[in-house]
Protein backbone atom coordinates (compact mmCIF):
# COMPACT_ATOMS: atom_id res chain seq x y z
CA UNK A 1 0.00 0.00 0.00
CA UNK A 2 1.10 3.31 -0.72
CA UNK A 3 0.86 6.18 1.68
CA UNK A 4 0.13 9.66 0.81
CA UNK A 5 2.91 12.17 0.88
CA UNK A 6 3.26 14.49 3.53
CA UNK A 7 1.54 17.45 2.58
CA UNK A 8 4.22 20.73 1.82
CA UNK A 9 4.34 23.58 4.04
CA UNK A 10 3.74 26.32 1.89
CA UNK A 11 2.36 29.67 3.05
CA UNK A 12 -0.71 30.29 1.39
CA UNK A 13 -2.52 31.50 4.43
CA UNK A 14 -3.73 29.59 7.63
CA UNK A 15 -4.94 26.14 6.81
CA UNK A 16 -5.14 26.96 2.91
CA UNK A 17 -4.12 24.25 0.00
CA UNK A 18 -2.43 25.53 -3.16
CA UNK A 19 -5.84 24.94 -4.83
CA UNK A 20 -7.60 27.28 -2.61
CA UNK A 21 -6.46 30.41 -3.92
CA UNK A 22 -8.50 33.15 -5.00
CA UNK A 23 -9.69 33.07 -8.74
CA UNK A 24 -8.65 36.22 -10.45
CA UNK A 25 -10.65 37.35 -13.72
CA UNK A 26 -8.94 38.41 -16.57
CA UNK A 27 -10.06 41.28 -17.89
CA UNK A 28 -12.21 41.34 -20.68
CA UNK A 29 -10.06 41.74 -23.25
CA UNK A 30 -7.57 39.46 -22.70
CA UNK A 31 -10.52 36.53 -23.56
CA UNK A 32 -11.49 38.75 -26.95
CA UNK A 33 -9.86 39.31 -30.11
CA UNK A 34 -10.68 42.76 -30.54
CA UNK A 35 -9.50 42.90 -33.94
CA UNK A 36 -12.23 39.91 -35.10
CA UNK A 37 -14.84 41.98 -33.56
CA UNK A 38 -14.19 45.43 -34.81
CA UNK A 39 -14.16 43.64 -38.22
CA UNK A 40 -17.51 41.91 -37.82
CA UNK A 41 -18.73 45.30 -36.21
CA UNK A 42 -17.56 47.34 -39.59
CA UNK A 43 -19.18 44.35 -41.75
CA UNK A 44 -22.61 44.52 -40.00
CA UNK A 45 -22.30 47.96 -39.88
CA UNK A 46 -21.87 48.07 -44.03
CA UNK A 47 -24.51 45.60 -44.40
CA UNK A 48 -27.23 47.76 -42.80
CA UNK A 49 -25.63 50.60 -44.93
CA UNK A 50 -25.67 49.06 -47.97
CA UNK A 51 -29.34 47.93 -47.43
CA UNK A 52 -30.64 51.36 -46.38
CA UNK A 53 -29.12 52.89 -49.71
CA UNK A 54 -30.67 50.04 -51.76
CA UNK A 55 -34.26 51.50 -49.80
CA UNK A 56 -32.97 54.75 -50.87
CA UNK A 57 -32.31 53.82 -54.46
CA UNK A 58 -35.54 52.23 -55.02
CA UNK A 59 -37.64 55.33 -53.77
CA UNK A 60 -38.48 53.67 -50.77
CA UNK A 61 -38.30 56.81 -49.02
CA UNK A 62 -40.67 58.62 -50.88
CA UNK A 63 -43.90 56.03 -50.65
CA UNK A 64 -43.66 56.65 -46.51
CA UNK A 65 -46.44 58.42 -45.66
CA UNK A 66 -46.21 62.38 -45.32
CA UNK A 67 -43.30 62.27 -47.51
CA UNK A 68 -42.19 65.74 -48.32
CA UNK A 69 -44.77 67.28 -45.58
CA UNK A 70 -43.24 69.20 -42.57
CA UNK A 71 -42.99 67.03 -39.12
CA UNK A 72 -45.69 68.10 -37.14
CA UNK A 73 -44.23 67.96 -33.46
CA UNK A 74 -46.96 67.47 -30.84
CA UNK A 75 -46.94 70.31 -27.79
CA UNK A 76 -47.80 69.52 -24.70
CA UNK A 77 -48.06 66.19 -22.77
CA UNK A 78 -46.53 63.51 -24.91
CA UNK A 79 -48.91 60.70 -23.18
CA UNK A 80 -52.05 62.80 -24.57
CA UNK A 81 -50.45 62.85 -28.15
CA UNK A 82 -49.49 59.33 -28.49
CA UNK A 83 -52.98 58.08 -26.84
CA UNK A 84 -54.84 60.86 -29.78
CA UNK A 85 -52.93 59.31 -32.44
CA UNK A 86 -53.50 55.73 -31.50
CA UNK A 87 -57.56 57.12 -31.04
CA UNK A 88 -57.59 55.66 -27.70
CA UNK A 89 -58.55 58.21 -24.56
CA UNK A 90 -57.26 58.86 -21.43
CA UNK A 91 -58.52 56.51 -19.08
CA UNK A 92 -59.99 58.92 -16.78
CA UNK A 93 -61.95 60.39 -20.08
CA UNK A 94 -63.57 56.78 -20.56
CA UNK A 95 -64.73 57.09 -16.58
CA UNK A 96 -66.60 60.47 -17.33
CA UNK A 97 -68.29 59.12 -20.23
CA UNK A 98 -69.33 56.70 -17.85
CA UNK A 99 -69.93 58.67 -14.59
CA UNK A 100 -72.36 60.56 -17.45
CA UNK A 101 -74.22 57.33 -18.81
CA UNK A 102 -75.02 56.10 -15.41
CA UNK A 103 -76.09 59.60 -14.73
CA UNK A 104 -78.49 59.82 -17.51
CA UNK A 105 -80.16 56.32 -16.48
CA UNK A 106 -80.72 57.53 -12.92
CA UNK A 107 -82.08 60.55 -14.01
CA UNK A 108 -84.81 58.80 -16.45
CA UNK A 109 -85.57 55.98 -13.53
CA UNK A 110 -86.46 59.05 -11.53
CA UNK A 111 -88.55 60.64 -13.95
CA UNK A 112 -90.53 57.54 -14.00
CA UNK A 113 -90.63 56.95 -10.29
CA UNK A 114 -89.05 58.55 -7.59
CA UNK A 115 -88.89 55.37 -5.25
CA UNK A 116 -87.26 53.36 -7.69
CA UNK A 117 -84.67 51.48 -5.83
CA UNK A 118 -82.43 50.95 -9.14
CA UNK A 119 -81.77 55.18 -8.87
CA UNK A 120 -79.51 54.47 -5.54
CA UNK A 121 -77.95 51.38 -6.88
CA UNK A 122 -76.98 53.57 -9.82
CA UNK A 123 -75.90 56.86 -7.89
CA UNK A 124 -73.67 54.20 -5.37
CA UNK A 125 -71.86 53.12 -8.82
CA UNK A 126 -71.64 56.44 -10.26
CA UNK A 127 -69.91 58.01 -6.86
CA UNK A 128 -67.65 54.73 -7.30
CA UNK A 129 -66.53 55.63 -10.24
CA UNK A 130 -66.13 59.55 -9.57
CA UNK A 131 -63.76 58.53 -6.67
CA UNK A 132 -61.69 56.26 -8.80
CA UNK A 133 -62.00 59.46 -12.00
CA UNK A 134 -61.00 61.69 -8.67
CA UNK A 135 -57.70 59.52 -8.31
CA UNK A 136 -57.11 59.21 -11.70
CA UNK A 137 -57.52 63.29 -12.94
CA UNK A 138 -54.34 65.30 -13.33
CA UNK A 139 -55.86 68.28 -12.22
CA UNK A 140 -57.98 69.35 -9.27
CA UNK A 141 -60.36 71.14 -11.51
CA UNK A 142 -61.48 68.03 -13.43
CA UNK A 143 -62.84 66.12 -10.02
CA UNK A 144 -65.96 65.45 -9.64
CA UNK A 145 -68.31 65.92 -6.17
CA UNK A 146 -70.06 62.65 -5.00
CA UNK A 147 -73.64 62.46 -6.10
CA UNK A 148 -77.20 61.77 -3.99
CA UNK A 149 -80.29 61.93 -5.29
CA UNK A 150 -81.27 65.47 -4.18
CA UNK A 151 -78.18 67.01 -6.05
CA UNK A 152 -78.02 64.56 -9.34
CA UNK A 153 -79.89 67.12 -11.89
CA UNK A 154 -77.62 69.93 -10.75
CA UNK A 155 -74.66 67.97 -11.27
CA UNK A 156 -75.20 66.69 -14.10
CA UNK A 157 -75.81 70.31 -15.86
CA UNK A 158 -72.79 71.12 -14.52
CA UNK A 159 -70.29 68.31 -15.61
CA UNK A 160 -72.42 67.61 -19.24
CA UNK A 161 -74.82 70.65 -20.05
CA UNK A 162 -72.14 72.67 -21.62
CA UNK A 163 -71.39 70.66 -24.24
């Protein structure tokens, strides 16, 4: 049988092997041929050069819509612009349509009976959804007061008779 061989005193710190020696990384470019990827970097580069003349050449340019037109350069929030191109609203535009349709059916339940129990059902959803247009509003001036029943025909002149 063989024995192992003494181990060697070596001073690597206290109670360290050889093999337990920090790992230090090489920097980065010692592990990549810079030359190899400047030249791939200049090939792709000529490639997507190449292929935008070819666009060019071909009058791609000039079948893009508004060709020739001035850029028009929105003012003002960019949010509101993008969401008006795209014809979407603001979300908090969608909840006063809303707020105003449930209005609207409260108001004609009452006109066909005051003690319709529907008409608080309604108002409860419509003040739900003013307090959730309330959070949503960027400016003071566009919340909206909660409703009841004795002030619904007041409020509603207000937020959708000056249209």
């Amino acid at each position: 049988m063989s024995e192992r061989p003494p181990k060697r005193d070596q001073t690597y710190g206290v109670g360290k092997e050889p093999t337990d020696r920090p790992i230090i990384p090489l920097p980065k470019e010692t592990l990549e041929d810079q030359d190899a990827m400047l030249a791939a970097q200049k090939e792709r580069q000529s490639w997507i050069d190449e292929a935008y003349e070819d666009f060019v050449k071909n009058g791609g340019l000039e079948h893009l819509p508004g060709f020739g037109k001035p850029l028009t350069v929105p003012a003002g929030d960019a949010w509101s612009s993008l969401l008006k191109q795209a014809k979407v609203e603001h979300p908090w535009v969608m909840l006063r349509k809303e707020i105003g349709s449930l209005m609207e059916k409260a108001m004609h339940r009452m006109a066909k009976s005051s003690a319709d129990p529907e008409i608080d059902a309604l108002i409860e959803d419509a003040n739900k959804q003013i307090a959730e247009l309330n959070r949503q509003a960027p400016s003071l001036s566009l919340h909206r007061s909660r409703l009841s029943r004795d002030n619904l025909y007041e409020q509603y002149d207000r937020w959708y008779g000056e249209k």
